[in-house]
C-alpha atoms as a PDB file:
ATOM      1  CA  UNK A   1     107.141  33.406  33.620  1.00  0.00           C
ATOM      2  CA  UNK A   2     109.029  31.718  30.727  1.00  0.00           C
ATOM      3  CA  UNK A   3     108.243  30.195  27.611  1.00  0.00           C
ATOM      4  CA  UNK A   4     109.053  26.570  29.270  1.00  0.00           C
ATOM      5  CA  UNK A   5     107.409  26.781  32.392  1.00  0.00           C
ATOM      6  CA  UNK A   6     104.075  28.416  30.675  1.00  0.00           C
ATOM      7  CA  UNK A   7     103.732  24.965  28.681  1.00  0.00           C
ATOM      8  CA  UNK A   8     104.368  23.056  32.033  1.00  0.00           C
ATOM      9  CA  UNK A   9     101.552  24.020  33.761  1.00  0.00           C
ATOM     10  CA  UNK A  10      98.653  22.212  32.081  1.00  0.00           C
ATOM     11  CA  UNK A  11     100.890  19.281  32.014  1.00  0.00           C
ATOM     12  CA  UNK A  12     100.961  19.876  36.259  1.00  0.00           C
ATOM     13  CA  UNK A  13      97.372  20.920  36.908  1.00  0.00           C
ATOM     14  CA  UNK A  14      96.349  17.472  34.930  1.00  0.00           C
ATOM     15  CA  UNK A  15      99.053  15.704  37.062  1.00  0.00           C
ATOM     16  CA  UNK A  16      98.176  17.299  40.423  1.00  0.00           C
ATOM     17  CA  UNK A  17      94.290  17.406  39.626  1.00  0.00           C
ATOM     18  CA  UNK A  18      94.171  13.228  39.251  1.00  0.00           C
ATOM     19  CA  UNK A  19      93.157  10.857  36.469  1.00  0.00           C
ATOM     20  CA  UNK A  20      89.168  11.742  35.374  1.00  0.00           C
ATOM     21  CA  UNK A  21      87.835   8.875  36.012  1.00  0.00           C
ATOM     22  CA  UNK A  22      86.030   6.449  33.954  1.00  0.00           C
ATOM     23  CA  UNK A  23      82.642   4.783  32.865  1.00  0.00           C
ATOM     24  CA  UNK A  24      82.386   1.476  31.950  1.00  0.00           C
ATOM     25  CA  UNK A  25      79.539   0.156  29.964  1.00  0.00           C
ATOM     26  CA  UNK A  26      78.890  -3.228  28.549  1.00  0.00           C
ATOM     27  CA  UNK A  27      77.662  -3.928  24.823  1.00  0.00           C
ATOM     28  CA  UNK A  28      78.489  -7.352  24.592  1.00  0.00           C
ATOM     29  CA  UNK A  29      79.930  -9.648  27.094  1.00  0.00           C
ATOM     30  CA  UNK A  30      80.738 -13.519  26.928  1.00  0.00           C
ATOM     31  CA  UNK A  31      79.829 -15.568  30.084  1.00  0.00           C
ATOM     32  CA  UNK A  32      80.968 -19.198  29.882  1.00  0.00           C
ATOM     33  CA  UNK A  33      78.164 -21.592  29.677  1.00  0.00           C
ATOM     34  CA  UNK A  34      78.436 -23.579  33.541  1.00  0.00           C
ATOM     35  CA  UNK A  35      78.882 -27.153  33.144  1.00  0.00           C
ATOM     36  CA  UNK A  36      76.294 -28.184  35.953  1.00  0.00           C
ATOM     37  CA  UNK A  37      73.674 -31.468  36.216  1.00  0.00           C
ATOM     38  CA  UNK A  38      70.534 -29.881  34.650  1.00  0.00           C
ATOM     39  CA  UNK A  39      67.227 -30.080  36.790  1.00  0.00           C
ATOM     40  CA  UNK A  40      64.140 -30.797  35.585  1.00  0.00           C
ATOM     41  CA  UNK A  41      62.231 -27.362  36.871  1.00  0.00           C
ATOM     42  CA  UNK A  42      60.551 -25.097  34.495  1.00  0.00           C
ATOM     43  CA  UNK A  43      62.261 -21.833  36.087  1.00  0.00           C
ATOM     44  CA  UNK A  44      60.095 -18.680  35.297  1.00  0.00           C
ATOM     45  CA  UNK A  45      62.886 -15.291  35.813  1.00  0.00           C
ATOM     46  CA  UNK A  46      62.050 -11.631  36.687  1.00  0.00           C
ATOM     47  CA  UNK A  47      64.183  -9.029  34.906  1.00  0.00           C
ATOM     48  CA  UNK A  48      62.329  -6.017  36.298  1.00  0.00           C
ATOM     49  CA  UNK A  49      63.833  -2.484  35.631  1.00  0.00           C
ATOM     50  CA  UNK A  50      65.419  -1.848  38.959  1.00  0.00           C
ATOM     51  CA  UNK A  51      67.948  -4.942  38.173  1.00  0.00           C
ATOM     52  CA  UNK A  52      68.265  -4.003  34.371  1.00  0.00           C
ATOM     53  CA  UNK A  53      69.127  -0.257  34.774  1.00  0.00           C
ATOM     54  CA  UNK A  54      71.611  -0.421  37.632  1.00  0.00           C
ATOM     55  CA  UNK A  55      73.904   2.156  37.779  1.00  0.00           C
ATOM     56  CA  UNK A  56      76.561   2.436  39.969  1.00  0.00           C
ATOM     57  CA  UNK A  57      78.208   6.491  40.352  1.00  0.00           C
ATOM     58  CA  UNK A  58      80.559   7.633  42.365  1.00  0.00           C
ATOM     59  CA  UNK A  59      82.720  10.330  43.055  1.00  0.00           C
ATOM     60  CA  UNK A  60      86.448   9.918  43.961  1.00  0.00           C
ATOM     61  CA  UNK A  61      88.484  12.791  46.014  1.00  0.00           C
ATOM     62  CA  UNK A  62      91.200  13.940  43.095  1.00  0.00           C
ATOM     63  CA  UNK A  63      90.491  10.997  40.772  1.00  0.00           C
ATOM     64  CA  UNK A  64      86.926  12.555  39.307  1.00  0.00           C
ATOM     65  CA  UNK A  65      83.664  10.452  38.760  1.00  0.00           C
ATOM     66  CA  UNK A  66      83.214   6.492  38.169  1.00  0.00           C
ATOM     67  CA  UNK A  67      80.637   5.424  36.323  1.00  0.00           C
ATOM     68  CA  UNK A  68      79.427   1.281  35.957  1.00  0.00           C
ATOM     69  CA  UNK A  69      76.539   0.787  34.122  1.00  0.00           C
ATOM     70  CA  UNK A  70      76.030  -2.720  35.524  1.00  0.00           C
ATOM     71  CA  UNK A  71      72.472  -3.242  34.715  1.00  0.00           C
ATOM     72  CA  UNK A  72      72.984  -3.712  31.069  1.00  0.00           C
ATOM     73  CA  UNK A  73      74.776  -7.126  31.309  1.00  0.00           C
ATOM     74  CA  UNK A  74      72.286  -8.767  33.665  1.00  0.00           C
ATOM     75  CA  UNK A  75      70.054 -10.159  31.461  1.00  0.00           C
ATOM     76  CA  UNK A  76      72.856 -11.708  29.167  1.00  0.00           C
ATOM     77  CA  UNK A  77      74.106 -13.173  32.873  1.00  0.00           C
ATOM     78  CA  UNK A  78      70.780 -14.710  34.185  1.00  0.00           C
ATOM     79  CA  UNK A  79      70.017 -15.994  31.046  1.00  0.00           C
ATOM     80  CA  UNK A  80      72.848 -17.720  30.415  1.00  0.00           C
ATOM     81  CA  UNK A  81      72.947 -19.372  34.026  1.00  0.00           C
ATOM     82  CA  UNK A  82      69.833 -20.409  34.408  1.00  0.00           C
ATOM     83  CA  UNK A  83      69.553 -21.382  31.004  1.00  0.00           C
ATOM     84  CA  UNK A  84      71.928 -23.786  32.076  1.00  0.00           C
ATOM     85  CA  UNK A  85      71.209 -25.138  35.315  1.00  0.00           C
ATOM     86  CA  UNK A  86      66.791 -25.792  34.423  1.00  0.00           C
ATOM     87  CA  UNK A  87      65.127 -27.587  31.909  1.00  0.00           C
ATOM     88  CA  UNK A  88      63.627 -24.295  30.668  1.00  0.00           C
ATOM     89  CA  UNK A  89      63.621 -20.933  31.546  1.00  0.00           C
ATOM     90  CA  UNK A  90      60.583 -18.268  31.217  1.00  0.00           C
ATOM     91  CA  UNK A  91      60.713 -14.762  31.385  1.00  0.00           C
ATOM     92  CA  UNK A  92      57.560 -12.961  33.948  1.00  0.00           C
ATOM     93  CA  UNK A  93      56.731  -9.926  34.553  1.00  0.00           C
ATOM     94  CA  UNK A  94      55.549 -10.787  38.328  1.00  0.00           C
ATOM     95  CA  UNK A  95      56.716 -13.351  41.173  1.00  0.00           C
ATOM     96  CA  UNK A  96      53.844 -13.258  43.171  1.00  0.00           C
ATOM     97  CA  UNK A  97      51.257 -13.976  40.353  1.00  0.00           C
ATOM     98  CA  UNK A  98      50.169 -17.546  40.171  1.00  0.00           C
ATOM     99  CA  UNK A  99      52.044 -19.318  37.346  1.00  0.00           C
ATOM    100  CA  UNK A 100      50.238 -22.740  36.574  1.00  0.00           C
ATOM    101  CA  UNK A 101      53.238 -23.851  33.544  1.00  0.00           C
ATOM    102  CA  UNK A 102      55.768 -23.028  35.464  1.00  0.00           C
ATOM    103  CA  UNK A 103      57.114 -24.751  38.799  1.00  0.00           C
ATOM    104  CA  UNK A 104      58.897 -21.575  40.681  1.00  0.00           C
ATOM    105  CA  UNK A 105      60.243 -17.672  39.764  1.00  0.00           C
ATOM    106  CA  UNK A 106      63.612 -16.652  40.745  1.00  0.00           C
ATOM    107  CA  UNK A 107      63.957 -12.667  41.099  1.00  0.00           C
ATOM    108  CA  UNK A 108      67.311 -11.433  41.465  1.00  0.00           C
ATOM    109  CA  UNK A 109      68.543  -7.801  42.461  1.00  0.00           C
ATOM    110  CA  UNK A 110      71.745  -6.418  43.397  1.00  0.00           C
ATOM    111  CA  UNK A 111      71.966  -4.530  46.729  1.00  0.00           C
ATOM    112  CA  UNK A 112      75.320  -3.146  46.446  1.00  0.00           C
ATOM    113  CA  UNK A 113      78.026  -2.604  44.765  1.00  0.00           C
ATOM    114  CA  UNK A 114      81.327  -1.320  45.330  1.00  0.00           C
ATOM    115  CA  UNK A 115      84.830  -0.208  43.466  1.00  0.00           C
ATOM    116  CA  UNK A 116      88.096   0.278  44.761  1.00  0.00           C
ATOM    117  CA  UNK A 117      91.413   1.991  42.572  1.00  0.00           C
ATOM    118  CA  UNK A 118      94.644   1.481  43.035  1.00  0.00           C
ATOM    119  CA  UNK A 119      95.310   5.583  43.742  1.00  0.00           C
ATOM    120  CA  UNK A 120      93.262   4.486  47.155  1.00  0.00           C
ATOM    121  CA  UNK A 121      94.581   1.395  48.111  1.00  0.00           C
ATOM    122  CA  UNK A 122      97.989   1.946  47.720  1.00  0.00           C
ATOM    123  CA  UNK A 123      97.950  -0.607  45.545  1.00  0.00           C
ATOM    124  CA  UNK A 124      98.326  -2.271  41.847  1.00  0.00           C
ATOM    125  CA  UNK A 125      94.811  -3.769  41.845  1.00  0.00           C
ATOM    126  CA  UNK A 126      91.410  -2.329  40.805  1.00  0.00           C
ATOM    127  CA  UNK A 127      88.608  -4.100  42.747  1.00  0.00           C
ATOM    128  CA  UNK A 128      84.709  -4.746  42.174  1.00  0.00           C
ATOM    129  CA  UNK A 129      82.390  -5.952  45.308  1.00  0.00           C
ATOM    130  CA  UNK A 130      78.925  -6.340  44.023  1.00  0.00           C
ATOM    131  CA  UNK A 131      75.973  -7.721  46.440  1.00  0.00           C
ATOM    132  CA  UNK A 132      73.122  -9.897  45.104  1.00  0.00           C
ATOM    133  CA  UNK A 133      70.016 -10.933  46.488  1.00  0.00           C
ATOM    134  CA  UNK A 134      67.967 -13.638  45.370  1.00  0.00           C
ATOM    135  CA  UNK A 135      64.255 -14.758  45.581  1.00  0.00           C
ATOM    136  CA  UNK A 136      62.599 -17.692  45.037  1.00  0.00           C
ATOM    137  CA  UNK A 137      58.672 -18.281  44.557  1.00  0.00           C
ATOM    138  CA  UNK A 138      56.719 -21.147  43.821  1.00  0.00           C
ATOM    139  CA  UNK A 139      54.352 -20.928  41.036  1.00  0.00           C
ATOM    140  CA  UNK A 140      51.289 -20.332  43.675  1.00  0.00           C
ATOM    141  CA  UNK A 141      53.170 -16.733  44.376  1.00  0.00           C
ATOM    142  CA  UNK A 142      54.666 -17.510  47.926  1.00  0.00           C
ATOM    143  CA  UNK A 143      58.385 -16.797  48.850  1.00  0.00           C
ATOM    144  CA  UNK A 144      60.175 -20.436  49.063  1.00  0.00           C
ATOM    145  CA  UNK A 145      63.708 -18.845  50.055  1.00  0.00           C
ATOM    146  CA  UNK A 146      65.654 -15.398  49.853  1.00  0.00           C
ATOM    147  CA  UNK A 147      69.568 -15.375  50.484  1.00  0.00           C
ATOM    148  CA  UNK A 148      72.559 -13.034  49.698  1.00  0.00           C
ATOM    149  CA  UNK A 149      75.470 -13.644  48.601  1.00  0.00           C
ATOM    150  CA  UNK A 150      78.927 -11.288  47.423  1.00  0.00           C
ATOM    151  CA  UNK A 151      80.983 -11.635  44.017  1.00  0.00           C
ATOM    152  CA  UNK A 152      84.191 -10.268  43.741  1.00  0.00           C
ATOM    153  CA  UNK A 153      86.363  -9.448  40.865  1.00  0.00           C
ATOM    154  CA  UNK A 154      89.736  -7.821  40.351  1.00  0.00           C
ATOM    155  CA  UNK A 155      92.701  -6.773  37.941  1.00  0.00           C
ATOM    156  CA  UNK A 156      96.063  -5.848  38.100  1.00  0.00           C
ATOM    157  CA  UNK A 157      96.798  -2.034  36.266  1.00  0.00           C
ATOM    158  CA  UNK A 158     100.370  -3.875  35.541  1.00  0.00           C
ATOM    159  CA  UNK A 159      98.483  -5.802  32.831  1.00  0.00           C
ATOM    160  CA  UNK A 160      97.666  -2.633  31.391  1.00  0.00           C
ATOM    161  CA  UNK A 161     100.848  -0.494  31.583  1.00  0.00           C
ATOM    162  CA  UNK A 162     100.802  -0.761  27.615  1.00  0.00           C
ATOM    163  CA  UNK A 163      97.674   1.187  27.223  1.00  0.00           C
ATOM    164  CA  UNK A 164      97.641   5.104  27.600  1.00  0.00           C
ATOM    165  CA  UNK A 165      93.906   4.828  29.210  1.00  0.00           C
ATOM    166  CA  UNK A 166      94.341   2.055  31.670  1.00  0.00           C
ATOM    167  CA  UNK A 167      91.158   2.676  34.048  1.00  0.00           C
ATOM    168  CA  UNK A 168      88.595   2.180  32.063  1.00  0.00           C
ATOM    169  CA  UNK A 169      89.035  -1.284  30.389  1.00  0.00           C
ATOM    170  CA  UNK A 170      90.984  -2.239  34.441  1.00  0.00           C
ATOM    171  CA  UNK A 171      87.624  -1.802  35.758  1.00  0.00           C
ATOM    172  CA  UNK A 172      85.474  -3.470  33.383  1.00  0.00           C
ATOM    173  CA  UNK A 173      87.780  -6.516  33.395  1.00  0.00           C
ATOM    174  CA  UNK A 174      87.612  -6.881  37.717  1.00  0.00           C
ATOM    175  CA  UNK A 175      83.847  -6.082  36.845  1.00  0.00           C
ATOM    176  CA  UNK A 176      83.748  -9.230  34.477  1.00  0.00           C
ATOM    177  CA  UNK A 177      85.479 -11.607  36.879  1.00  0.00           C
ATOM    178  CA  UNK A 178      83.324 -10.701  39.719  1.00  0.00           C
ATOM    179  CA  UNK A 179      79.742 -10.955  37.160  1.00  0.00           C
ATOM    180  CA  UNK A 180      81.563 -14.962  36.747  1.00  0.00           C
ATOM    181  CA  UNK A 181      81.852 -14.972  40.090  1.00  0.00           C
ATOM    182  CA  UNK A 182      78.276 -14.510  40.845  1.00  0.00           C
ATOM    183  CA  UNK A 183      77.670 -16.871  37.623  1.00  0.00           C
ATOM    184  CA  UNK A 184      79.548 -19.445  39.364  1.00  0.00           C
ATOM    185  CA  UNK A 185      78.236 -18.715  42.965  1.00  0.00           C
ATOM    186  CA  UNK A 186      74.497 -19.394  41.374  1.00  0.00           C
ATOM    187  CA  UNK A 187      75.077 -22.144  39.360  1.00  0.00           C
ATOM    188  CA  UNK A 188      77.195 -24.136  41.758  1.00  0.00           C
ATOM    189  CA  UNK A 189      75.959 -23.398  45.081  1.00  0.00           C
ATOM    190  CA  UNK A 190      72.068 -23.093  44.562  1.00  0.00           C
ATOM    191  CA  UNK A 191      71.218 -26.672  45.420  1.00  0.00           C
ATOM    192  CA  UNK A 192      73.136 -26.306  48.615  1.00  0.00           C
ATOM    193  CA  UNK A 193      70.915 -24.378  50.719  1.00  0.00           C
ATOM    194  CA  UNK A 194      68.463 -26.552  52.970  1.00  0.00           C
ATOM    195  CA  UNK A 195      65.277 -25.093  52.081  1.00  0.00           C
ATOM    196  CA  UNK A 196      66.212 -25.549  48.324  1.00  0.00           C
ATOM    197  CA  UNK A 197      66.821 -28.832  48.910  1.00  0.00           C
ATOM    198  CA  UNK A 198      64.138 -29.880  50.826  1.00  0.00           C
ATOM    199  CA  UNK A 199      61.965 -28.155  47.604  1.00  0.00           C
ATOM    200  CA  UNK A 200      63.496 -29.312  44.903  1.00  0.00           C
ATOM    201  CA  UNK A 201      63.325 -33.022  46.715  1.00  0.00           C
ATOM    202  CA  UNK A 202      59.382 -32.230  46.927  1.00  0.00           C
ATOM    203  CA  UNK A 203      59.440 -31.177  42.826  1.00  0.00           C
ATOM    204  CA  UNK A 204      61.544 -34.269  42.373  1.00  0.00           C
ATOM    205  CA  UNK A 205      58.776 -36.270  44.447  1.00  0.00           C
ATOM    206  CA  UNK A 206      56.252 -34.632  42.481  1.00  0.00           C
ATOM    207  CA  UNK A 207      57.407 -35.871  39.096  1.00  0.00           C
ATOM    208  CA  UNK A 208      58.109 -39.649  39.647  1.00  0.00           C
ATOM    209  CA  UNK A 209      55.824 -40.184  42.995  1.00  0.00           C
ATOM    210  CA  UNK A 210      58.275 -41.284  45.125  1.00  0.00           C
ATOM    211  CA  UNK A 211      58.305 -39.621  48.476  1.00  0.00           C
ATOM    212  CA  UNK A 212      61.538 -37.665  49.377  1.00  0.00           C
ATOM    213  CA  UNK A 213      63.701 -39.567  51.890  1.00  0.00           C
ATOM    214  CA  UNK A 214      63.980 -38.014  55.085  1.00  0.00           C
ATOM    215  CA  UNK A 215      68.060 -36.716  55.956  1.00  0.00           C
ATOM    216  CA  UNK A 216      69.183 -38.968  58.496  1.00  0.00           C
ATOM    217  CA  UNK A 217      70.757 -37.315  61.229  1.00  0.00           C
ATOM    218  CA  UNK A 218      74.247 -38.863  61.345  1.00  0.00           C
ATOM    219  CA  UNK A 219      74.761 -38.110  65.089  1.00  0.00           C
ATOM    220  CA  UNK A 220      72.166 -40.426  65.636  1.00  0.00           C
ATOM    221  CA  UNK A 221      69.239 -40.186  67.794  1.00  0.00           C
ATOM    222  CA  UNK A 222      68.589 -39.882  71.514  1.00  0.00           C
ATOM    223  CA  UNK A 223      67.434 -43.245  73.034  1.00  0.00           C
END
């Protein structure tokens, strides 16, 4: 064997073995504050350990292990969202305790998550799917609502061609956009669901004692 071809082979064996993946943990992250009416609810929030340690691992063919400690960042992200969108916001241990100062207890959990690399896809783009699930209980304990809904979040590796390591900050960045994703999925959508609106209508009735109007069904009724 020569000299040359000796000092080749680690080169190849890196080359042919695949990149070694990455982990992705966040210290710090910035969420924009959402710019939503605020409603008068005093919103009590569970944070239990299941949400808060999350870890996502997983094992690519060729391209080594993947590593997103998600958990960390939730608090920062609940916070900051429901900080915005209720008048206050209280953190519980329990949803199904009775909570007289507080009007309802939203827990949330993620029930899935999902990555996808370009080295699978073909692809320039690194891609996050993560899964939440949300529950709401009044402050007597019982479930109001529970829905799903997915966040998504990508980046381009082009955007990165400068840097020698280009996985790991890739795939915090399409981790990022899909966390504002779910920011702005919560924050935007939550009044639309019927049941929440027919609830918060009641809390609204509650406060000034003015019945809720009943929806009118625009396709009129059957005479």
């Amino acid at each position: 064997m020569s000299r040359k071809t000796a000092w080749m082979l680690p080169w190849l064996a890196t080359l042919l073995g695949g990149c070694a993946g990455a982990i992705v943990e966040f210290k710090e992250s910035d969420f924009p504050t959402p710019l939503v009416e605020v409603t008068d609810i005093d919103m009590g929030l569970v944070l239990d350990e299941e949400l808060t340690s999350y870890l996502h691992v997983e094992e690519i063919e060729r391209y080594g292990a993947w590593e997103v400690k998600l958990g960390l960042v939730q608090p920062l992200l609940f916070r900051n969202v429901l900080g915005a969108m209720f008048s206050s916001v209280t953190e519980v241990d329990s949803a199904t305790e009775v909570h007289p100062d507080l009007d309802a207890v939203l827990v949330p959990s993620i029930i899935g998550f999902q990555i996808s690399i370009p080295s699978q896809t073909s692809s320039d783009l690194y891609e996050v799917w993560i899964k939440y699930r949300l529950r709401l209980y009044d402050n007597q304990g019982e479930l109001i609502v529970e829905w799903e809904f997915p966040a998504y979040g990508r980046a381009n590796r082009e955007d990165y061609r400068m840097l020698s390591d280009k996985d790991e900050p890739a795939l915090e960045d399409a981790t990022m956009t899909a966390l504002r994703d779910a920011a702005a999925e919560i924050s935007l959508r939550f009044r639309d669901r019927p049941e929440l609106k027919a609830w918060l209508a009641a809390q609204a009735a509650r406060t000034t004692g003015v019945a809720p109007e009943a929806e009118v069904d625009e396709g009129g009724a059957d005479s």
